[in-house]
PDB file of N, CA and C in Angstrom:
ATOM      1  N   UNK A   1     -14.538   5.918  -5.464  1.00  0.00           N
ATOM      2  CA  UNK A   1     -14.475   5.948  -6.908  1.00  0.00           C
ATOM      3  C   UNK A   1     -14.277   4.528  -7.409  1.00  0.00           C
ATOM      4  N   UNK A   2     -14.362   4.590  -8.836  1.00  0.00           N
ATOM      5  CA  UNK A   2     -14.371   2.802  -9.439  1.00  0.00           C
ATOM      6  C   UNK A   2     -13.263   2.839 -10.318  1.00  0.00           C
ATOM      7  N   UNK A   3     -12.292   2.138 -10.149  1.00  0.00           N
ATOM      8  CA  UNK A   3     -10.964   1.895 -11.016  1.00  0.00           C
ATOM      9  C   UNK A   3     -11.194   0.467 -11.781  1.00  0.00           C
ATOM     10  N   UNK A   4     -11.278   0.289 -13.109  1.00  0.00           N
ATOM     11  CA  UNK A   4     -11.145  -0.681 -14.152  1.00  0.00           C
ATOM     12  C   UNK A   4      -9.810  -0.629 -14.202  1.00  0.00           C
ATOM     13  N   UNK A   5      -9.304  -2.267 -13.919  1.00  0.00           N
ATOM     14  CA  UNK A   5      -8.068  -2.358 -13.878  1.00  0.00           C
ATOM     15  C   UNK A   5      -7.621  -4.133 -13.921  1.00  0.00           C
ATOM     16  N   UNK A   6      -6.750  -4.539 -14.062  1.00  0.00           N
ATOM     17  CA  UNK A   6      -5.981  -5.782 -14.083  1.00  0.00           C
ATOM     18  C   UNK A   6      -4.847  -5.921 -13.306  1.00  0.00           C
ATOM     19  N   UNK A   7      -4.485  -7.142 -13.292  1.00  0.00           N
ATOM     20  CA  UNK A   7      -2.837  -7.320 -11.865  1.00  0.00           C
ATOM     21  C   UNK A   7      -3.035  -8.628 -11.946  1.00  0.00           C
ATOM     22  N   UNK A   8      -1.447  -9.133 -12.158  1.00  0.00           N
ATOM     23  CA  UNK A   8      -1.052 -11.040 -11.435  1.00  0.00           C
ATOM     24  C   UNK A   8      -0.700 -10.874 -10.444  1.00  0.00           C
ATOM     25  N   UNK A   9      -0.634 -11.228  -9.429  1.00  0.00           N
ATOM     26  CA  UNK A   9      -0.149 -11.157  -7.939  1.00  0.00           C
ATOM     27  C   UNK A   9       0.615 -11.925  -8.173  1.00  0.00           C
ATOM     28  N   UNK A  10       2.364 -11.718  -7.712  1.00  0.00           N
ATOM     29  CA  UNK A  10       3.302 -12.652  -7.629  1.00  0.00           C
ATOM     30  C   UNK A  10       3.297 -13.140  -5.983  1.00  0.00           C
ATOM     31  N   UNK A  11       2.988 -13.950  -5.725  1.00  0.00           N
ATOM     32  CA  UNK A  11       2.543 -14.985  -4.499  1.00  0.00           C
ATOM     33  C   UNK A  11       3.686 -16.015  -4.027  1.00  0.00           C
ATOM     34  N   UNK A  12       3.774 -16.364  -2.693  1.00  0.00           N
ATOM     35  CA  UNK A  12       4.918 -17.611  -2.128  1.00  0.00           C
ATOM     36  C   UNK A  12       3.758 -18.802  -2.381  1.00  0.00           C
ATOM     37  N   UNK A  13       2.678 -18.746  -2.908  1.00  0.00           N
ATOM     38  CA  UNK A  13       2.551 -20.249  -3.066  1.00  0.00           C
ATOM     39  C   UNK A  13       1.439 -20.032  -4.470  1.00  0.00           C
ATOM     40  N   UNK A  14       1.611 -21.430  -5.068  1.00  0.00           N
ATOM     41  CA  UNK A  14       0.063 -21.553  -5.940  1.00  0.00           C
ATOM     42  C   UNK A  14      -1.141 -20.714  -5.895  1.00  0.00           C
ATOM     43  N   UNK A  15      -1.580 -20.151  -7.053  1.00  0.00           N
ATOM     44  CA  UNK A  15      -2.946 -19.497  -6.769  1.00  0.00           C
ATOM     45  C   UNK A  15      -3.166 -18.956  -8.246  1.00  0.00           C
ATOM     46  N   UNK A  16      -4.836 -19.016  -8.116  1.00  0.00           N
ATOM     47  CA  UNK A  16      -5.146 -18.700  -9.909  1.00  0.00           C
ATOM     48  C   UNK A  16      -5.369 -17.256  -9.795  1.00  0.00           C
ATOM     49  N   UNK A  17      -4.500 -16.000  -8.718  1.00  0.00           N
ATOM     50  CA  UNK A  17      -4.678 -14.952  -8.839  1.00  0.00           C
ATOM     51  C   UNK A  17      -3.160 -14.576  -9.427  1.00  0.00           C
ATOM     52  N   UNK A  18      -2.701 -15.100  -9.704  1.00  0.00           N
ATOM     53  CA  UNK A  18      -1.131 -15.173 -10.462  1.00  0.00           C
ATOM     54  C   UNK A  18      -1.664 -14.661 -11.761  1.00  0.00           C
ATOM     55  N   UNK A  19      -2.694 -15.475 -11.898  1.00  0.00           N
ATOM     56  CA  UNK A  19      -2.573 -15.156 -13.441  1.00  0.00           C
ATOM     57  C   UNK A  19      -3.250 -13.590 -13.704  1.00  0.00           C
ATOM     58  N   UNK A  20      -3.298 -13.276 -15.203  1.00  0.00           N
ATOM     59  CA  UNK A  20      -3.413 -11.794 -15.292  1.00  0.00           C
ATOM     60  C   UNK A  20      -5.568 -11.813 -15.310  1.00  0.00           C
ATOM     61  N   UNK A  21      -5.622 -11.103 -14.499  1.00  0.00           N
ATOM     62  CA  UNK A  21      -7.069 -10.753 -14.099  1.00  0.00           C
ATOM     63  C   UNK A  21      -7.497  -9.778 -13.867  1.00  0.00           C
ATOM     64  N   UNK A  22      -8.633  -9.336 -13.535  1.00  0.00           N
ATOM     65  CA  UNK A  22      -9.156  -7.716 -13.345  1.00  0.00           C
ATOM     66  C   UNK A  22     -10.446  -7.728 -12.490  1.00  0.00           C
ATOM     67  N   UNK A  23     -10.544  -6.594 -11.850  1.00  0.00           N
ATOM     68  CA  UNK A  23     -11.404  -6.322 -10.826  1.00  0.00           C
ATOM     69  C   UNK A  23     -12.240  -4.863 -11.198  1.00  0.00           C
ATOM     70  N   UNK A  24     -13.065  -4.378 -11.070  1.00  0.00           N
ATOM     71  CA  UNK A  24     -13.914  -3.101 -10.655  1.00  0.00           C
ATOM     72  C   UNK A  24     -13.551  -3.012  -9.518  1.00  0.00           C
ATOM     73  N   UNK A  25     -12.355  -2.508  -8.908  1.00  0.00           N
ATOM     74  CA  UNK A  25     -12.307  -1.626  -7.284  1.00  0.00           C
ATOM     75  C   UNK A  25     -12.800  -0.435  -7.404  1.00  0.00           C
ATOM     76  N   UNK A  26     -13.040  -0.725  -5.882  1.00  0.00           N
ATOM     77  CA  UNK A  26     -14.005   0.516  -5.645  1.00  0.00           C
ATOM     78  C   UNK A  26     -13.066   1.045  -4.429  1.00  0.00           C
ATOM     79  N   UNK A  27     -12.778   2.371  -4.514  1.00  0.00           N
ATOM     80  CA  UNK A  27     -11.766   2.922  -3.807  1.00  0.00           C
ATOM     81  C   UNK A  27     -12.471   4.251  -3.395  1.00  0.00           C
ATOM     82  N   UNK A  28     -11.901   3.984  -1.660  1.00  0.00           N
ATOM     83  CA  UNK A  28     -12.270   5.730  -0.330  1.00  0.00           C
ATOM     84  C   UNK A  28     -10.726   5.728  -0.112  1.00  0.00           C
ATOM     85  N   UNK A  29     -10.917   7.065  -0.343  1.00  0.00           N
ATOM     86  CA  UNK A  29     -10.019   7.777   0.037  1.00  0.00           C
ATOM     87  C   UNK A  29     -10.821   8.879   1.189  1.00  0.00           C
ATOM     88  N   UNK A  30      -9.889   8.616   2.383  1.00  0.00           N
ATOM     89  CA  UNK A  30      -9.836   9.611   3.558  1.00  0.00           C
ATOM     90  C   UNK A  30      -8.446  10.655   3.526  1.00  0.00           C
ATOM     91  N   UNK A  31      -9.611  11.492   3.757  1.00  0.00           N
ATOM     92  CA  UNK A  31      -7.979  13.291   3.852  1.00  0.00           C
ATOM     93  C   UNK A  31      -8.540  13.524   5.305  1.00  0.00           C
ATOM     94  N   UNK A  32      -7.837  14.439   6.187  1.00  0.00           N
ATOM     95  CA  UNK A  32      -8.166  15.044   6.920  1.00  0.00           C
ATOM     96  C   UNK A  32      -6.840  16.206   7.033  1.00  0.00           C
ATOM     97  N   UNK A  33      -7.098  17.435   7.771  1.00  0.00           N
ATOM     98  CA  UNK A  33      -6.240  18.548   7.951  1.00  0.00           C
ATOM     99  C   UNK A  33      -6.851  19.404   9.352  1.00  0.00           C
ATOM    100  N   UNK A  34      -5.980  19.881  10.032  1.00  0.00           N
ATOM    101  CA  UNK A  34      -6.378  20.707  11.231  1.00  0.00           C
ATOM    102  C   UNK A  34      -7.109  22.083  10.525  1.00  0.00           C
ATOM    103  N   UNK A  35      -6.892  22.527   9.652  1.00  0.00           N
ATOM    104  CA  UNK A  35      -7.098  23.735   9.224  1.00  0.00           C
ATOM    105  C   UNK A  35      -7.548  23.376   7.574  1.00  0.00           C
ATOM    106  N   UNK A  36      -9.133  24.113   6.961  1.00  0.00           N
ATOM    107  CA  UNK A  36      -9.389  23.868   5.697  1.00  0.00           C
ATOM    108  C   UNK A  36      -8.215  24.935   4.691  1.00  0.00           C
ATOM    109  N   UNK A  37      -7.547  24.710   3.668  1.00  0.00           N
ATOM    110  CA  UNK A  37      -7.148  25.409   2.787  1.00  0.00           C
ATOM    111  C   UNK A  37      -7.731  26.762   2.512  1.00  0.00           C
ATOM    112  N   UNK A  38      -7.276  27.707   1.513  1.00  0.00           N
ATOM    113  CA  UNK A  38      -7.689  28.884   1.347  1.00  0.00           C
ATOM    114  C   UNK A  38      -8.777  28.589   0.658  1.00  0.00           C
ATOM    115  N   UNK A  39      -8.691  27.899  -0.489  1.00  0.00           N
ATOM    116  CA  UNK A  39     -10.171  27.325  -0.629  1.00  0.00           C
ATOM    117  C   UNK A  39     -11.514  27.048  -0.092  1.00  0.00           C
ATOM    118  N   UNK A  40     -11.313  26.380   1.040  1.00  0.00           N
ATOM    119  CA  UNK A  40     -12.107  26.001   2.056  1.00  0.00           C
ATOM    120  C   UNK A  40     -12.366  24.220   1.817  1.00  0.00           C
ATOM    121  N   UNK A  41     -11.562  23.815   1.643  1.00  0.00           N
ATOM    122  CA  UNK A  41     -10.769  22.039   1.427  1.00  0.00           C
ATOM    123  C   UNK A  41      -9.527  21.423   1.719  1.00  0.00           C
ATOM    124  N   UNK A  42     -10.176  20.800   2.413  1.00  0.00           N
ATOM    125  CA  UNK A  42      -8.793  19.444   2.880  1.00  0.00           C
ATOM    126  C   UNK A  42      -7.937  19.261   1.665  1.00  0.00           C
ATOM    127  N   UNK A  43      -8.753  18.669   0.558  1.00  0.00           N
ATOM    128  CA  UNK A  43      -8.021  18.303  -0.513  1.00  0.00           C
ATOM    129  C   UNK A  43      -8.789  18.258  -1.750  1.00  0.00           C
ATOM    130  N   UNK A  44      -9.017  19.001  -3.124  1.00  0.00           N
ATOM    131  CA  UNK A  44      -9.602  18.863  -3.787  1.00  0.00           C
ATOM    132  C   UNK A  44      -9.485  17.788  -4.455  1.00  0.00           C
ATOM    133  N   UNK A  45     -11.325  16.967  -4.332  1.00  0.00           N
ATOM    134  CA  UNK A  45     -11.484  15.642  -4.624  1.00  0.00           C
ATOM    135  C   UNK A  45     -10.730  15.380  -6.173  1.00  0.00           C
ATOM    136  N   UNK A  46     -10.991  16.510  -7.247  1.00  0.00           N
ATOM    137  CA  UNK A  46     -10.427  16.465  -8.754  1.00  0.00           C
ATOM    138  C   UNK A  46      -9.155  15.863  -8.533  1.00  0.00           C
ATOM    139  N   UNK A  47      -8.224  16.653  -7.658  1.00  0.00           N
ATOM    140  CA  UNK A  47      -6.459  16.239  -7.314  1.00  0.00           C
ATOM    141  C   UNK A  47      -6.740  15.167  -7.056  1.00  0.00           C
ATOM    142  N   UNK A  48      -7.421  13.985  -6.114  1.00  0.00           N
ATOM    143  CA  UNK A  48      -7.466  12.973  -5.745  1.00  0.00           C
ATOM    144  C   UNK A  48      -7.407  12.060  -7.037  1.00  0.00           C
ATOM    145  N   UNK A  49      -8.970  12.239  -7.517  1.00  0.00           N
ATOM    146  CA  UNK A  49      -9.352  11.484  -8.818  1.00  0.00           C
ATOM    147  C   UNK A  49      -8.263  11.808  -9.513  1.00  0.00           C
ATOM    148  N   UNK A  50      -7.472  13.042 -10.269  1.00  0.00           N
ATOM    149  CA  UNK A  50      -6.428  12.835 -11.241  1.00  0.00           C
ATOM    150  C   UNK A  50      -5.523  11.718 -10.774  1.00  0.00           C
ATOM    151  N   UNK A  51      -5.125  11.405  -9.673  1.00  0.00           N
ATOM    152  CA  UNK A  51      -4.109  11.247  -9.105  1.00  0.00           C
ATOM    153  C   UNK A  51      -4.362   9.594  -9.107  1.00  0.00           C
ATOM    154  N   UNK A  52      -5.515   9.230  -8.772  1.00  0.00           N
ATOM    155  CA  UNK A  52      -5.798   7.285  -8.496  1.00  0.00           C
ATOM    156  C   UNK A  52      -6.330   7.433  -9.955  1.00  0.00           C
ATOM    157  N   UNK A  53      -7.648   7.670 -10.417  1.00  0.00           N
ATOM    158  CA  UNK A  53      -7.968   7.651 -11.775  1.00  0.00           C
ATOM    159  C   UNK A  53      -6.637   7.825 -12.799  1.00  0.00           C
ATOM    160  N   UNK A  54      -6.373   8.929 -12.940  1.00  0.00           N
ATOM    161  CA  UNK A  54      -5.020   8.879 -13.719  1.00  0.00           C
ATOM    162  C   UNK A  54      -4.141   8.139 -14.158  1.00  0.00           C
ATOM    163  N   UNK A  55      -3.982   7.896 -13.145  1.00  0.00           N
ATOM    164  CA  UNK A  55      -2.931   6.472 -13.066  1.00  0.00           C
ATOM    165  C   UNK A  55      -3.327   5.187 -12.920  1.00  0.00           C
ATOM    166  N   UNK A  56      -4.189   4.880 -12.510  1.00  0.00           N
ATOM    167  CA  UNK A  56      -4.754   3.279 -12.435  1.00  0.00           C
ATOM    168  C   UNK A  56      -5.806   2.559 -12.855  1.00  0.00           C
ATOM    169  N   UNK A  57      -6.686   3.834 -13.596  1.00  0.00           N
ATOM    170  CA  UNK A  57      -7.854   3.082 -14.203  1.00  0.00           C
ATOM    171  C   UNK A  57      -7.130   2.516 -15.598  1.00  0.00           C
ATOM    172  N   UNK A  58      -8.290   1.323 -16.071  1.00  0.00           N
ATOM    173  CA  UNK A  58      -7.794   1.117 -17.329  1.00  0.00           C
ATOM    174  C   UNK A  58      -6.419   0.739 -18.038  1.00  0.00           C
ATOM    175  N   UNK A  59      -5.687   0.018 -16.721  1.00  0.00           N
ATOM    176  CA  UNK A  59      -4.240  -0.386 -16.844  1.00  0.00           C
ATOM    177  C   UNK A  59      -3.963  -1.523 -16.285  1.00  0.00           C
ATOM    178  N   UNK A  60      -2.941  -2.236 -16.657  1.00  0.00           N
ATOM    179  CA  UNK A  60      -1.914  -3.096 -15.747  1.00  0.00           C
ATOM    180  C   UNK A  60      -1.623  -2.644 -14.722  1.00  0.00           C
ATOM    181  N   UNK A  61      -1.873  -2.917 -13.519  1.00  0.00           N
ATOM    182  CA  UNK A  61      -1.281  -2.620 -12.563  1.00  0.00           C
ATOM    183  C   UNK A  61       0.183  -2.971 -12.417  1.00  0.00           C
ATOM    184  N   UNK A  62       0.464  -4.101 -13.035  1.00  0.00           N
ATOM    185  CA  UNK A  62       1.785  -4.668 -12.379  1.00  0.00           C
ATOM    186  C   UNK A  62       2.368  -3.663 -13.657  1.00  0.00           C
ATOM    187  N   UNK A  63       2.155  -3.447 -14.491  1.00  0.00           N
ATOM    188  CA  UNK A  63       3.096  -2.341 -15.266  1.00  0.00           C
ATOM    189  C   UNK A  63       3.049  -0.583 -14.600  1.00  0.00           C
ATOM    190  N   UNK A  64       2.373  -0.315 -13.807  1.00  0.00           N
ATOM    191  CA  UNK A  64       2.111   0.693 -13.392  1.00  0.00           C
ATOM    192  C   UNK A  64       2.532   1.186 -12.107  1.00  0.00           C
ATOM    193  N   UNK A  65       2.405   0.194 -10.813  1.00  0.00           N
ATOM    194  CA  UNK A  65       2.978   0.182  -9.584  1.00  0.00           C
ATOM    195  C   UNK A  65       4.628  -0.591  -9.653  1.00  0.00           C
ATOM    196  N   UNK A  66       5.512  -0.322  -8.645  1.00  0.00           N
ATOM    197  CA  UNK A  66       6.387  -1.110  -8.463  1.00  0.00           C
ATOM    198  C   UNK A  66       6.498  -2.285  -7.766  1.00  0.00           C
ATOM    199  N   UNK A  67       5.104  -2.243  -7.095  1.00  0.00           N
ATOM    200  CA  UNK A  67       5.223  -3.262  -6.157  1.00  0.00           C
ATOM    201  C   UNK A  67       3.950  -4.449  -6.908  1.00  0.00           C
ATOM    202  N   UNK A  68       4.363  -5.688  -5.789  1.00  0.00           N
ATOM    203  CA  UNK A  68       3.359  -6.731  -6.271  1.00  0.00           C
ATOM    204  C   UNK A  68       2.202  -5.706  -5.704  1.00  0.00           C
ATOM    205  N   UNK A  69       1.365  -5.959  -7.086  1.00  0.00           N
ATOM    206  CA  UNK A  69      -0.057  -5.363  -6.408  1.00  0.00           C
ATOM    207  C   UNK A  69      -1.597  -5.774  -6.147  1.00  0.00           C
ATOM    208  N   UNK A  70      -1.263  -5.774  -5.001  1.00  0.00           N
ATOM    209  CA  UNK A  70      -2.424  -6.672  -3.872  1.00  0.00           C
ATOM    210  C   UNK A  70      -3.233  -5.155  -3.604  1.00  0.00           C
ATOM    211  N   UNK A  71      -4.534  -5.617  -3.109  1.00  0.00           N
ATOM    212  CA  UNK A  71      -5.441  -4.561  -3.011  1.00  0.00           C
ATOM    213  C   UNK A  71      -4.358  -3.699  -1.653  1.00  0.00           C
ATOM    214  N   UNK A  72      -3.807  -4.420  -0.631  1.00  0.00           N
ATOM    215  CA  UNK A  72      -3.010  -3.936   0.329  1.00  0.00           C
ATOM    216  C   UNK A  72      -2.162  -2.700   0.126  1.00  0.00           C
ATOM    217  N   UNK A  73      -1.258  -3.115  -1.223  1.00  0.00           N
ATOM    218  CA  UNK A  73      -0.214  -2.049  -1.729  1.00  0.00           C
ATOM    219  C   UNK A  73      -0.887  -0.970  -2.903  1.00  0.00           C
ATOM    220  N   UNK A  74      -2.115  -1.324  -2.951  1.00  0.00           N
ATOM    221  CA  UNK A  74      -3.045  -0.177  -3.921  1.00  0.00           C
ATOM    222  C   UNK A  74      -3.162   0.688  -2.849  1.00  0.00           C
ATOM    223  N   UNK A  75      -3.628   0.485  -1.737  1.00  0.00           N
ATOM    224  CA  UNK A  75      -4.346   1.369  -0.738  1.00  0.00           C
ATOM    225  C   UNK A  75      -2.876   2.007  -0.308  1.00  0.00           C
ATOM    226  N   UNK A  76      -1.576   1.751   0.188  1.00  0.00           N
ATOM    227  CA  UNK A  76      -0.815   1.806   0.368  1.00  0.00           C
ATOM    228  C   UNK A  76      -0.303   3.021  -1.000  1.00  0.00           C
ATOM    229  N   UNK A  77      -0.137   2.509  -1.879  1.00  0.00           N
ATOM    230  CA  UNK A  77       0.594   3.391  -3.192  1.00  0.00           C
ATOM    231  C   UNK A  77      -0.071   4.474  -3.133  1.00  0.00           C
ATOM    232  N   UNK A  78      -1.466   4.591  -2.569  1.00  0.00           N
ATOM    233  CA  UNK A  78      -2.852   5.685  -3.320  1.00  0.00           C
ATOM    234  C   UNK A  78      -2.382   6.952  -1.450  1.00  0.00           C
ATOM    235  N   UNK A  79      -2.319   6.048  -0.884  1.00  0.00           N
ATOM    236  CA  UNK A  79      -2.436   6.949   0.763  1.00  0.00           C
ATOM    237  C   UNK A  79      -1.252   7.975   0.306  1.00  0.00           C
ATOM    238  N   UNK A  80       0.078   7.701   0.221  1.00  0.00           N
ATOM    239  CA  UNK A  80       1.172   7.612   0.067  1.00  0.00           C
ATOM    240  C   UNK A  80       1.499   9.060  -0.972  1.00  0.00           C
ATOM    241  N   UNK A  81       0.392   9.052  -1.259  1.00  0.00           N
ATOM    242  CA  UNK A  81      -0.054   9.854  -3.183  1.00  0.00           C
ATOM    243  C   UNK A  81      -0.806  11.062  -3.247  1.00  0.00           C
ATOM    244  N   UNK A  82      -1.604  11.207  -2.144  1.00  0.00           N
ATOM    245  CA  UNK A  82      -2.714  11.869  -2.097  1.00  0.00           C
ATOM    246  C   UNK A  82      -2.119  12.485  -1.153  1.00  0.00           C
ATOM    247  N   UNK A  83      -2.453  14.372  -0.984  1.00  0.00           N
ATOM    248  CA  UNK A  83      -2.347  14.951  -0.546  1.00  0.00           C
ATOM    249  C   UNK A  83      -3.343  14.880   1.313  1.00  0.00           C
ATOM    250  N   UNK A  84      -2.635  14.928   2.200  1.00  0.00           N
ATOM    251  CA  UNK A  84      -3.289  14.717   3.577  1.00  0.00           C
ATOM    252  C   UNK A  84      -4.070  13.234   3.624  1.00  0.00           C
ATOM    253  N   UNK A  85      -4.210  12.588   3.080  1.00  0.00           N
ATOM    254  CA  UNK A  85      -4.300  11.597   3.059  1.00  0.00           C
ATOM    255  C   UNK A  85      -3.965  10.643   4.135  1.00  0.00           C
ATOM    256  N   UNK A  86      -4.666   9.798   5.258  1.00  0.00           N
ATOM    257  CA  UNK A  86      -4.698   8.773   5.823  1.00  0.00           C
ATOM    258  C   UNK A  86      -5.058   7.998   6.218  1.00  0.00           C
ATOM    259  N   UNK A  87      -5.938   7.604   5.289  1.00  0.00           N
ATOM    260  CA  UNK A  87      -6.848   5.691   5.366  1.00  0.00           C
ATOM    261  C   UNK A  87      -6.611   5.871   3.357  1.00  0.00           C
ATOM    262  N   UNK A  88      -6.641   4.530   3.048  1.00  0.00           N
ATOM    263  CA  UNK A  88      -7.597   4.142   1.867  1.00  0.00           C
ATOM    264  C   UNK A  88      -8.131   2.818   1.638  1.00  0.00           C
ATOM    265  N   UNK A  89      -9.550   2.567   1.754  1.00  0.00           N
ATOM    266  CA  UNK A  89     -10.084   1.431   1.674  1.00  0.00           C
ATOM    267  C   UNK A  89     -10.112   0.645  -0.096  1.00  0.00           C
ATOM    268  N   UNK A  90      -9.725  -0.239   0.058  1.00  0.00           N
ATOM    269  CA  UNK A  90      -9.649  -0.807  -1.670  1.00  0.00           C
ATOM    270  C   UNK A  90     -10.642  -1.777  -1.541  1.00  0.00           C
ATOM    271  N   UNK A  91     -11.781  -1.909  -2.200  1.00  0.00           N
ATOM    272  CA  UNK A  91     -12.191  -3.435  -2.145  1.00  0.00           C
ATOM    273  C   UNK A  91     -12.549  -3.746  -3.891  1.00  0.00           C
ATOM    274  N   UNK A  92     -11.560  -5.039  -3.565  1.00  0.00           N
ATOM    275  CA  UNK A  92     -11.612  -5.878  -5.085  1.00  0.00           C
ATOM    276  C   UNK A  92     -12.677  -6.664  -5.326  1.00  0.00           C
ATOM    277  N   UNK A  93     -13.933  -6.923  -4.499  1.00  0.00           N
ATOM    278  CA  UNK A  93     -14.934  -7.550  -4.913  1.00  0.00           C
ATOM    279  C   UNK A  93     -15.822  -7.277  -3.448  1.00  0.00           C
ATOM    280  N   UNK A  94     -16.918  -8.186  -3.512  1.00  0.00           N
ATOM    281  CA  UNK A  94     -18.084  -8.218  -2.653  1.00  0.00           C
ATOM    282  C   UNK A  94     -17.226  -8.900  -1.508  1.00  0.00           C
ATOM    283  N   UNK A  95     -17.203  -8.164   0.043  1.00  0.00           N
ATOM    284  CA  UNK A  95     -16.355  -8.604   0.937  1.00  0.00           C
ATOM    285  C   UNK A  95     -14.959  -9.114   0.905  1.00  0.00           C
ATOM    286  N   UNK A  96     -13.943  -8.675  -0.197  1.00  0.00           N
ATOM    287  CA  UNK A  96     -13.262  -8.969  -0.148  1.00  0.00           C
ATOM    288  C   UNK A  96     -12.447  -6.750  -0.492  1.00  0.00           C
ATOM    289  N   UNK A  97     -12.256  -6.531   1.206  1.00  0.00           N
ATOM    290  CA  UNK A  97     -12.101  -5.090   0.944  1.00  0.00           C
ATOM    291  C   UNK A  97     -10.478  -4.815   2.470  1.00  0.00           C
ATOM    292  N   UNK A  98      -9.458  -4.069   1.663  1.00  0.00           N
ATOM    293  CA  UNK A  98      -8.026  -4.129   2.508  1.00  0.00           C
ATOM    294  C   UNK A  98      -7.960  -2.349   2.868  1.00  0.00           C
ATOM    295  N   UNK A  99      -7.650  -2.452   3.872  1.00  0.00           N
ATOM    296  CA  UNK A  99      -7.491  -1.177   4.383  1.00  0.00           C
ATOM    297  C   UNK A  99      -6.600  -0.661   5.169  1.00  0.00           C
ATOM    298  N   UNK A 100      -5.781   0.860   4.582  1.00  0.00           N
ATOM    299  CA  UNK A 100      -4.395   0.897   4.814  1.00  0.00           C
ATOM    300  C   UNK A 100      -4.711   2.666   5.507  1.00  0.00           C
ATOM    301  N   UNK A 101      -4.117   2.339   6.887  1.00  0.00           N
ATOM    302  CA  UNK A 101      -4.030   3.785   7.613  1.00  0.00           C
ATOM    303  C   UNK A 101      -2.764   4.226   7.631  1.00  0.00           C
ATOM    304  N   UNK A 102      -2.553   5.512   7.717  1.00  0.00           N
ATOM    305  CA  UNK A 102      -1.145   5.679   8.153  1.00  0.00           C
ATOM    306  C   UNK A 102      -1.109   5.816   9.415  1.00  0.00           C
ATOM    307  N   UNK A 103      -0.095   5.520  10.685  1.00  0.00           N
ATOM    308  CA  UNK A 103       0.065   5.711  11.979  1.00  0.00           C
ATOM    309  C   UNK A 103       0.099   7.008  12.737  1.00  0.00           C
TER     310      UNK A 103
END
């Protein structure tokens, strides 16, 4: 999916990603489950989208997450969020894409 969004990264050194900027991420979300629901779904994609869309399109990130938010702790906040959920790939531009599994 595509999240319109903004974030300063608070950083240990200099960088013009401090300042307030915005990206088109493009965000996968991976579910998996041993067994499909009564439904016949891991996880309904709508729950997903309410859940990252909802909350992160069209916002501040740094007003929205608690953490500094690096594509790292997007994928991280979103895994974390989503029902069965364990990968989410974030990428904030052309090859520049962070990816968070759970163990």
């Amino acid at each position: 999916m595509e999240v319109s969004a903004a974030h300063a990264l608070k950083l240990s050194y200099p960088s013009k990603c401090e300042r307030l900027h915005g990206h088109n991420w493009i965000i996968t979300v991976y579910c998996r489950a041993e067994r499909l629901n009564a439904d016949g779904m891991v996880t309904d994609f709508s729950h997903i989208k309410d859940t990252v869309m909802g909350t992160l399109d069209h916002q501040n990130l740094n007003d929205v997450l608690s953490c500094n938010p690096t594509a790292e702790n997007i994928a991280r906040w979103i895994c974390e969020r989503v029902e069965n959920c364990y990968k989410v790939e974030v990428c904030e531009s052309e090859g520049n894409t962070a990816v968070y599994e759970k163990d």
